[in-house]
Protein backbone atom coordinates (compact mmCIF):
# COMPACT_ATOMS: atom_id res chain seq x y z
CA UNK A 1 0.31 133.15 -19.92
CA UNK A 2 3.87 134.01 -20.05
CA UNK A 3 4.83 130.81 -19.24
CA UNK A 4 3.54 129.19 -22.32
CA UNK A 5 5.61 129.00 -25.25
CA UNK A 6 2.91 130.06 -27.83
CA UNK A 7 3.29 133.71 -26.11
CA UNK A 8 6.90 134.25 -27.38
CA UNK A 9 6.19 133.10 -30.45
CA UNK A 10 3.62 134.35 -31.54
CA UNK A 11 5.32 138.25 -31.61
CA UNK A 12 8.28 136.67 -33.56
CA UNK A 13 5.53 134.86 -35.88
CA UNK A 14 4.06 138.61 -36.12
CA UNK A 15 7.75 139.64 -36.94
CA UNK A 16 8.29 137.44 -39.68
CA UNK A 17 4.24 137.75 -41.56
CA UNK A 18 3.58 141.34 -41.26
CA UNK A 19 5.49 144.79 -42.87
CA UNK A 20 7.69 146.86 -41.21
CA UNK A 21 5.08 149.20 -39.54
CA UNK A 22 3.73 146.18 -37.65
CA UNK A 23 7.25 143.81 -37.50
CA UNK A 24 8.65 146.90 -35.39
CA UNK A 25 5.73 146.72 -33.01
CA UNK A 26 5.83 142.99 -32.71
CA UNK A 27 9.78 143.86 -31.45
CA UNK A 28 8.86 146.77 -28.98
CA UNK A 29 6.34 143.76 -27.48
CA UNK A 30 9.43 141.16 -27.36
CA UNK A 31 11.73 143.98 -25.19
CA UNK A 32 9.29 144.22 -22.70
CA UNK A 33 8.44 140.61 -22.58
CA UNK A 34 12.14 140.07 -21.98
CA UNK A 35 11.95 142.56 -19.47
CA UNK A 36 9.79 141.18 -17.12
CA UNK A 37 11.15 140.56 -13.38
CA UNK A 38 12.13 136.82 -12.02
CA UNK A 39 9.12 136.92 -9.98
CA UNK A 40 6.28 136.75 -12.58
CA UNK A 41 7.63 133.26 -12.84
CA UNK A 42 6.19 130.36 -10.36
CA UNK A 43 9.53 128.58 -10.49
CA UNK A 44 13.14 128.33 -12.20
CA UNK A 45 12.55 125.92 -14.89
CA UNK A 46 9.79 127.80 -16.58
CA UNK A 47 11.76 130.97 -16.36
CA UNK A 48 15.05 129.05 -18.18
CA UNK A 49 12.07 127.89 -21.05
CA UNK A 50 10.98 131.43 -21.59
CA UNK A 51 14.84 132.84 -21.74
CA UNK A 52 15.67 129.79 -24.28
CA UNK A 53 12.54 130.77 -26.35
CA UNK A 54 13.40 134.20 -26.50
CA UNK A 55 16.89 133.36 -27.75
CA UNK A 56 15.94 130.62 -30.35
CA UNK A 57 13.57 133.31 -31.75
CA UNK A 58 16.57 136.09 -31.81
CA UNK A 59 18.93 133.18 -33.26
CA UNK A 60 16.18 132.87 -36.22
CA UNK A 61 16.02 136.82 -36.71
CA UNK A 62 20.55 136.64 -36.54
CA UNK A 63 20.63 133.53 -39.11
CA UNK A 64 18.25 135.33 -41.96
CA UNK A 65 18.64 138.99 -41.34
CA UNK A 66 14.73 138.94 -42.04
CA UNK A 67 13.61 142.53 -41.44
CA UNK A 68 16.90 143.85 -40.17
CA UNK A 69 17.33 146.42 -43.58
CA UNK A 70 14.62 148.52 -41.79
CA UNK A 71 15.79 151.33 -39.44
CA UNK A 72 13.60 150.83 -37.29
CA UNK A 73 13.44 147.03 -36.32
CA UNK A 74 17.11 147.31 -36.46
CA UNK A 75 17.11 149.66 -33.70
CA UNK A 76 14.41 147.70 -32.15
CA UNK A 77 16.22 144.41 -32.65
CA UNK A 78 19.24 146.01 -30.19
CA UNK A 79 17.35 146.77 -28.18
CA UNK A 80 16.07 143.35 -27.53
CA UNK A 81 19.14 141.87 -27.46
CA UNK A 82 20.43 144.31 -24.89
CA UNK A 83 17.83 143.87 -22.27
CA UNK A 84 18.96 139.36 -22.31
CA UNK A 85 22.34 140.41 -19.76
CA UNK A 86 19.23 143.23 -18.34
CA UNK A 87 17.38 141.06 -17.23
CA UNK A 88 19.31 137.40 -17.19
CA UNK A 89 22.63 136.20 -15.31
CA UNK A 90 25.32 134.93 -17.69
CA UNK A 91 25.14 131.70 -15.75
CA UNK A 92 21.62 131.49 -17.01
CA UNK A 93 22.63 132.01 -20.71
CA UNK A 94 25.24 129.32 -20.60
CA UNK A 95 22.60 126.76 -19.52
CA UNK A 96 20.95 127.27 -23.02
CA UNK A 97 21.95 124.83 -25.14
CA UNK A 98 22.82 126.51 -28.15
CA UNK A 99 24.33 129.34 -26.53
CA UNK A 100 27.52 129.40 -27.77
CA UNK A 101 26.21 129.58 -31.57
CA UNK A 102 23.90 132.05 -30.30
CA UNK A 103 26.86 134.28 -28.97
CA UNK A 104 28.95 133.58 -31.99
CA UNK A 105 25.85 135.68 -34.31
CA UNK A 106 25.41 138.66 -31.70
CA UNK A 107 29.07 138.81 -32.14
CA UNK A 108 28.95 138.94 -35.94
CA UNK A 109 25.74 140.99 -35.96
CA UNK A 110 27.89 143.51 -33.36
CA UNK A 111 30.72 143.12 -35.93
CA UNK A 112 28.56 144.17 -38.62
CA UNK A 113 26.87 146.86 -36.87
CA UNK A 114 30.11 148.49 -36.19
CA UNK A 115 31.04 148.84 -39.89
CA UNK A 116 28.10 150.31 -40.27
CA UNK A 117 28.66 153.34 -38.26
CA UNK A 118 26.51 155.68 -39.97
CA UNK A 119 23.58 153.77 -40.11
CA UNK A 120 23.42 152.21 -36.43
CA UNK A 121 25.46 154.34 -34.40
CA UNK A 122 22.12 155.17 -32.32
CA UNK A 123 21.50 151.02 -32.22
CA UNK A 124 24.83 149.93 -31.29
CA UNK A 125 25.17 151.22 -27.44
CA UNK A 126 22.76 148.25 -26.44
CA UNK A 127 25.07 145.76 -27.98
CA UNK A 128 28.11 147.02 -26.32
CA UNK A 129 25.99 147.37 -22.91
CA UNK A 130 25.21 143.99 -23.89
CA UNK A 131 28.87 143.07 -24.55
CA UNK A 132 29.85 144.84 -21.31
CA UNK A 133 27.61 143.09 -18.79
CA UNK A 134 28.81 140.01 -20.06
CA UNK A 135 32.25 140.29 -19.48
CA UNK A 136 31.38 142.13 -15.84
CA UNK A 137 29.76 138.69 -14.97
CA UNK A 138 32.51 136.83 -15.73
CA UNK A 139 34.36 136.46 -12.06
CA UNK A 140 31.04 135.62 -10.83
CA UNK A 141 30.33 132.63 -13.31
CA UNK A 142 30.81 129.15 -11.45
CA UNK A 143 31.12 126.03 -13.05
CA UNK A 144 33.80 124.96 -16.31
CA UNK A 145 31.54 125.69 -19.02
CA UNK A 146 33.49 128.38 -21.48
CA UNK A 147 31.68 131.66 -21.60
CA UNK A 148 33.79 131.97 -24.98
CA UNK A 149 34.14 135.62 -24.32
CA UNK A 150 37.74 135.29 -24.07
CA UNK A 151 37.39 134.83 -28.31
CA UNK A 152 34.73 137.36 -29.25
CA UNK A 153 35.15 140.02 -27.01
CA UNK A 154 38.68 141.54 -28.40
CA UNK A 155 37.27 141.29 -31.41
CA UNK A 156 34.70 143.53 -30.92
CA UNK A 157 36.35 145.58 -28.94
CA UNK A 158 38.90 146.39 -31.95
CA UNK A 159 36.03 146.49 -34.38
CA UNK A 160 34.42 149.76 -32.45
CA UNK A 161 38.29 151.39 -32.22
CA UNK A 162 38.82 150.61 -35.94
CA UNK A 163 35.45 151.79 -36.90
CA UNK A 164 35.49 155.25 -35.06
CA UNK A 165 38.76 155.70 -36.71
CA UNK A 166 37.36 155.21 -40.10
CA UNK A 167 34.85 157.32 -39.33
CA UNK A 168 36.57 160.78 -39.44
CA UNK A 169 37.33 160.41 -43.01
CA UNK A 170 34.14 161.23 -43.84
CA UNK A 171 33.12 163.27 -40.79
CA UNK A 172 36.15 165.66 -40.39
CA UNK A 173 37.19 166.36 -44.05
CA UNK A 174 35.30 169.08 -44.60
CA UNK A 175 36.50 170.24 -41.12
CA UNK A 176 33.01 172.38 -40.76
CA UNK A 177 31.02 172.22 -37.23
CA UNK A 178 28.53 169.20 -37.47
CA UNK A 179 25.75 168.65 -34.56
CA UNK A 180 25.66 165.43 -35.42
CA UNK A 181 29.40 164.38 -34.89
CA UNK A 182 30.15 163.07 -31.93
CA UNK A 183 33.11 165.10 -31.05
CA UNK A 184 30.45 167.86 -31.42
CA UNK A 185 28.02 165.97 -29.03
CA UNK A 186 28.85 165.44 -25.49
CA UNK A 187 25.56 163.16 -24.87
CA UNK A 188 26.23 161.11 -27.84
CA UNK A 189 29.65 160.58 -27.20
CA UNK A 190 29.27 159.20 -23.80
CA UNK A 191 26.77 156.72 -24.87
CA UNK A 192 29.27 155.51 -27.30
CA UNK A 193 31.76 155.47 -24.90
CA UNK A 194 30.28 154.13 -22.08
CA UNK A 195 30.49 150.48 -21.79
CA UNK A 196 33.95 150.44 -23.81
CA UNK A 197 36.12 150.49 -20.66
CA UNK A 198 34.50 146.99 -19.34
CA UNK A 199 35.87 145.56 -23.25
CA UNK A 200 38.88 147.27 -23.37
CA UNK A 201 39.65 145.62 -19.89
CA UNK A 202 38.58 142.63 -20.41
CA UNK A 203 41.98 141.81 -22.43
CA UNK A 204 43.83 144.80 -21.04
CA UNK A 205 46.89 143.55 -22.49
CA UNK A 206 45.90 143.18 -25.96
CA UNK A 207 43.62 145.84 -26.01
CA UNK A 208 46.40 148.32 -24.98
CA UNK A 209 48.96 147.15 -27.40
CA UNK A 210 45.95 147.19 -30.26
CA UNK A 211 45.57 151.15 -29.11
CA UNK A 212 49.20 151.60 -29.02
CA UNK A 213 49.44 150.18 -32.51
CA UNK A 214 47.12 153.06 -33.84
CA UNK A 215 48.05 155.75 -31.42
CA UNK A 216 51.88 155.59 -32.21
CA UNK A 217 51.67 156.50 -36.22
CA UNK A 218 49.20 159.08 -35.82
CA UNK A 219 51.37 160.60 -33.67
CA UNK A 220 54.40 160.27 -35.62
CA UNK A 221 52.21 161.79 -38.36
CA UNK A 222 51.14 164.86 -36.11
CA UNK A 223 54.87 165.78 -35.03
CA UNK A 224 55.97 165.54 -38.57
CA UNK A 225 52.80 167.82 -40.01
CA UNK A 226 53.89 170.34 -36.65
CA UNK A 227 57.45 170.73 -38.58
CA UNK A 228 55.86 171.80 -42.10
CA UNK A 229 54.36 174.90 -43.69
CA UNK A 230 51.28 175.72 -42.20
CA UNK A 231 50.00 176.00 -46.20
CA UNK A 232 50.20 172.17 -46.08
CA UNK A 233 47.15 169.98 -46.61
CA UNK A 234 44.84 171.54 -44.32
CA UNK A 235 42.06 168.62 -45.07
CA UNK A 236 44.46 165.81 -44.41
CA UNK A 237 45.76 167.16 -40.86
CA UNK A 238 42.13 167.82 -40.14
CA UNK A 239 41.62 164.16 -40.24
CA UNK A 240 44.78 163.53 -38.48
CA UNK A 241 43.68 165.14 -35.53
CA UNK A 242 40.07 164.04 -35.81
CA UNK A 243 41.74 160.28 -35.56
CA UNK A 244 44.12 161.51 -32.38
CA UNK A 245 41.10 163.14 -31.21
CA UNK A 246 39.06 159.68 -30.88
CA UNK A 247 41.65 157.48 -29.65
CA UNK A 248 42.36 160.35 -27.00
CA UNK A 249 38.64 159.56 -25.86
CA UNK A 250 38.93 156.13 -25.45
CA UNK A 251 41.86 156.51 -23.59
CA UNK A 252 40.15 158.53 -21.54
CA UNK A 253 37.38 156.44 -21.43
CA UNK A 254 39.37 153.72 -19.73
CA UNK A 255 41.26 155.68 -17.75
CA UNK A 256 38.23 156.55 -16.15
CA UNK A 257 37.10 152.77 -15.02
CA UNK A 258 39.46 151.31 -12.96
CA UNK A 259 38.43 147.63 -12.45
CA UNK A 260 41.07 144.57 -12.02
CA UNK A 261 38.48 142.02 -13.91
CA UNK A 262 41.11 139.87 -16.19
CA UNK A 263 44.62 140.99 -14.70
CA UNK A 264 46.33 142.45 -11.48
CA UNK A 265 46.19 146.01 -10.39
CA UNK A 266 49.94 146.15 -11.04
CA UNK A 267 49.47 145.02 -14.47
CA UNK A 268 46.49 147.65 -15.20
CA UNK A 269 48.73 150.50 -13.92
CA UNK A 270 51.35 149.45 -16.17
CA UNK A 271 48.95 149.46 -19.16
CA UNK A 272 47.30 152.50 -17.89
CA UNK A 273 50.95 154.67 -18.12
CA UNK A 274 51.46 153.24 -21.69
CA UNK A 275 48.23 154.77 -22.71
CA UNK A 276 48.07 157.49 -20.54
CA UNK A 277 52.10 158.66 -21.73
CA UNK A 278 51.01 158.62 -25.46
CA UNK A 279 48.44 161.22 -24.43
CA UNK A 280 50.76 163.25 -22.48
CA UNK A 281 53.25 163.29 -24.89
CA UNK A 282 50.61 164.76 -27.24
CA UNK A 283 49.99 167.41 -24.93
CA UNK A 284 53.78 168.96 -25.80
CA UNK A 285 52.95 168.56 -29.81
CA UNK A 286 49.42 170.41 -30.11
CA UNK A 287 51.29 173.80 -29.07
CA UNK A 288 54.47 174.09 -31.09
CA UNK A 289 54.91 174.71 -34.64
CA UNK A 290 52.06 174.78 -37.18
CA UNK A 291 49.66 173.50 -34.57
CA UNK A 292 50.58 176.57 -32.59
CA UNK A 293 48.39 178.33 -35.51
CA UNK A 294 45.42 176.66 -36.20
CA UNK A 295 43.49 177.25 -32.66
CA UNK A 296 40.59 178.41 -34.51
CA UNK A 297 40.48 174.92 -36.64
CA UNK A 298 37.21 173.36 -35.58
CA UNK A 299 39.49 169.75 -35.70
CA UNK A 300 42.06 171.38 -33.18
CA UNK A 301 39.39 172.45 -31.01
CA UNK A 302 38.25 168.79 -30.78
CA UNK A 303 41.61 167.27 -30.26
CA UNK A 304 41.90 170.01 -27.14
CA UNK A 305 38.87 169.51 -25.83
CA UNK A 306 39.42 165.45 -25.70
CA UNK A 307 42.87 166.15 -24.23
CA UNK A 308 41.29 167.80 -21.35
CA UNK A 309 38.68 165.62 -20.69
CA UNK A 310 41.78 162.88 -20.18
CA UNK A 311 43.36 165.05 -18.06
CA UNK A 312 39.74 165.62 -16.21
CA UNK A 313 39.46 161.50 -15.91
CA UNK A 314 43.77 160.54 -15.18
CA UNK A 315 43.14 163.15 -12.71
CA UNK A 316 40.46 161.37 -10.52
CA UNK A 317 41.82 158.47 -10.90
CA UNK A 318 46.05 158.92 -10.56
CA UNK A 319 46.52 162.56 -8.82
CA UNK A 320 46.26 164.05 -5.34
CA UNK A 321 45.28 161.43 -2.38
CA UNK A 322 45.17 158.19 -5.12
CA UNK A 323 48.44 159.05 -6.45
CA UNK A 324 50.46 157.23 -3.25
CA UNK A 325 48.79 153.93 -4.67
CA UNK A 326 49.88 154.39 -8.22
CA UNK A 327 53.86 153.78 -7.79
CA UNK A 328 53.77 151.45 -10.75
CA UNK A 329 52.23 154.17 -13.18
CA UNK A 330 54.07 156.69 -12.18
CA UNK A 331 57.56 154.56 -11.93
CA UNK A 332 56.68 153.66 -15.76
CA UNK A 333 55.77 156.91 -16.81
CA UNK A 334 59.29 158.47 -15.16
CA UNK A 335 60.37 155.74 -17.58
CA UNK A 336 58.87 156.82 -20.64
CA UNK A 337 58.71 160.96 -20.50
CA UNK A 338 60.39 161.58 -17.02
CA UNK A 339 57.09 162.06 -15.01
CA UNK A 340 58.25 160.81 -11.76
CA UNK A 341 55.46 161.89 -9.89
CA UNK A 342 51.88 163.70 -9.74
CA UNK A 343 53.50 166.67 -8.59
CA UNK A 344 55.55 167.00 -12.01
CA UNK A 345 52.41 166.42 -13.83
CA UNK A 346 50.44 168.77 -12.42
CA UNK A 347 53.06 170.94 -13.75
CA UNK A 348 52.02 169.59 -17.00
CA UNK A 349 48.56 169.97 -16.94
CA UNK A 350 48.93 173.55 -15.41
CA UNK A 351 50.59 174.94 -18.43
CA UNK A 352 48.36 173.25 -20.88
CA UNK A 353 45.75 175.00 -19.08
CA UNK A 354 47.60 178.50 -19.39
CA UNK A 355 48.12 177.73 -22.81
CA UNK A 356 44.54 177.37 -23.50
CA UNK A 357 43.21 180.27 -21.77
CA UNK A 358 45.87 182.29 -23.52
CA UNK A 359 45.05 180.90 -27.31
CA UNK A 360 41.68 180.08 -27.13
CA UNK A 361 40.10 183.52 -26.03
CA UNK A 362 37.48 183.05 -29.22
CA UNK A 363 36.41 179.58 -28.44
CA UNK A 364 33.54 179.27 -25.65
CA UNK A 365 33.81 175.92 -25.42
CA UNK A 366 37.28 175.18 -24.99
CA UNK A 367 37.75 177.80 -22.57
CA UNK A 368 34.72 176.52 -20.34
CA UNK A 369 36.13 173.11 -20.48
CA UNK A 370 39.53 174.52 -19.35
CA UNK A 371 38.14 176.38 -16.61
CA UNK A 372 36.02 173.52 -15.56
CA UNK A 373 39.64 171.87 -15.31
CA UNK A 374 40.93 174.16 -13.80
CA UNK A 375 37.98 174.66 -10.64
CA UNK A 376 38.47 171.07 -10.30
CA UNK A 377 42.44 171.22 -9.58
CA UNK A 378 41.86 174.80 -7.25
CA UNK A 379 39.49 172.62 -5.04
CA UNK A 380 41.30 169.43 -4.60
């Protein structure tokens, strides 16, 4: 049964025929069909015919956008896509024939979904798990035929940084708490966050000058706003640090993966202490000057908290017994702010934890967070 061709297509036939209540079922029936294990199949070939039906019928659903305007076959829709690197080896996907224009409309659908932030932001961690398990597979792939990752990946990749910066415009103006933010939401913010280090890797080099690119006028813009009245624009440095706030994230984020897919070691310590060193260097702005008087600003508390959950991941993964294999970091970051070792940074992080515990005696969460830190440093 599975093996015939009529069974695919007759759930994307109900997709296309029937209204939204039923097109979302006919999707739900599609995920699990693509779910189904290797083993169902009595040989290779008629496994390769089901994965190629399932993607011409996805291709259809990418190239008219029929149904997509409803939530929930959107969300659906993901959801099928994500389970094809589930349940298939890239190897397998390249031996489609139409892959690559296949690839080339995830990628703009992913694009798309991206800009729409508000709408998908539920929908859009399959893609990027989709996205991420893609490039993961890439040192494994044998044979020349071009995964054309190396084109579409970045892309992405810069469309999810550029869209959660756009973001806080609307989310942070109004500077008020918001369950639904997630700055606010630990949960949602690691499922945003989860499969960006595997991207951001991917094209380290690129991907870290793309970050740096944002990073460095924001903070610019936050150690000029540190200098001014504190009756400045309160709404406008809310959305300051709501930007510094995300990008400190994803730093963090990839700081917390340490894979050498796409470049040496050597070369991913290097771009680690670029990214790492514009976070650091934050760490001596969010205490002086104006900032020094806004710790009861629900944007400040954000900003702090996503400082310390850097610290919390450069920590793992560049102090104590895995700081002796880091001399390239740490030689660049001596370079940059005089860090010449873990020892001096600990120094660092130990006073930003004083400083919170002194300044934030009215905010639970920071001060949990903090002492979380610092349990984690008292143990080893």
């Amino acid at each position: 049964l599975l093996q015939d061709p009529s069974t695919v297509q007759i759930f994307f036939d109900y997709y296309k025929v029937n209204d939204t209540s039923v097109s979302k079922e006919a999707l739900e029936c599609l995920v699990r069909l693509a779910s189904v294990r290797r083993s169902l199949f009595v040989e290779d070939p008629a496994r390769s015919q089901f994965l190629s039906h399932l993607m011409s019928g996805t291709r259809e659903i990418l190239q008219t956008g029929q149904g997509l305007a409803d939530h929930g076959n959107y969300h659906e829709f993901c959801r099928l896509l994500g389970r094809f690197k589930v349940n298939y080896q890239l190897s397998e996907l390249l031996n489609v024939e139409f892959y690559g224009e296949w690839l080339g409309l995830v990628a703009e659908f992913t694009t798309k979904s991206l800009l729409s932030w508000q709408w998908a932001s539920n929908s859009v961690y399959y893609l990027l798990s989709l996205w991420s398990r893609l490039v993961t597979s890439v040192p494994y792939l044998k044979g020349d035929t071009p995964s054309l990752l190396d084109e579409t990946v970045p892309k992405i990749t810069e469309g999810f940084i550029t869209s959660r910066i756009n973001s806080v415009q609307a989310s942070f103006a109004d500077n008020s708490p918001d369950p639904d933010n997630p700055l606010e939401n630990a949960e949602s913010l690691q499922d945003q966050l989860e499969s960006l280090p595997y991207l951001c890797r991917f094209k380290y080099e690129s991907c870290s000058l793309f970050i740096i690119n944002i990073m460095e006028p924001l903070l610019q813009a936050y150690t000029a706003r540190s200098r001014l009245p504190a009756s400045g624009d309160a709404a406008e440095l809310s959305v300051i640090e709501g930007q510094i706030a995300w990008m400190v994230h994803i730093i963090a984020a990839i700081l917390k993966i340490r894979q050498t897919v796409g470049c040496s070691q050597d070369s991913q310590e290097l771009f680690d202490a670029e990214l790492a060193a514009r976070v650091l260097q934050l760490i001596n702005i969010t205490d002086t000057g104006v900032h020094a008087q806004r710790y009861q600003e629900i944007s400040k508390q954000r900003l702090d908290r996503a400082i310390l959950i850097f610290v919390q991941n450069f920590r793992r993964s560049y102090v104590g017994d895995q700081a002796m294999h880091a001399s390239k970091l740490y030689a660049r970051l001596s370079e940059l702010l005089g860090l010449t070792d873990h020892l001096v940074l600990l120094n660092v992080i130990v006073g930003k934890i004083a400083t919170n515990l002194k300044c934030y005696a009215e905010c639970e969460d920071v001060i949990d967070h903090t002492l979380s830190l610092f349990q984690e440093l008292a143990s080893g």
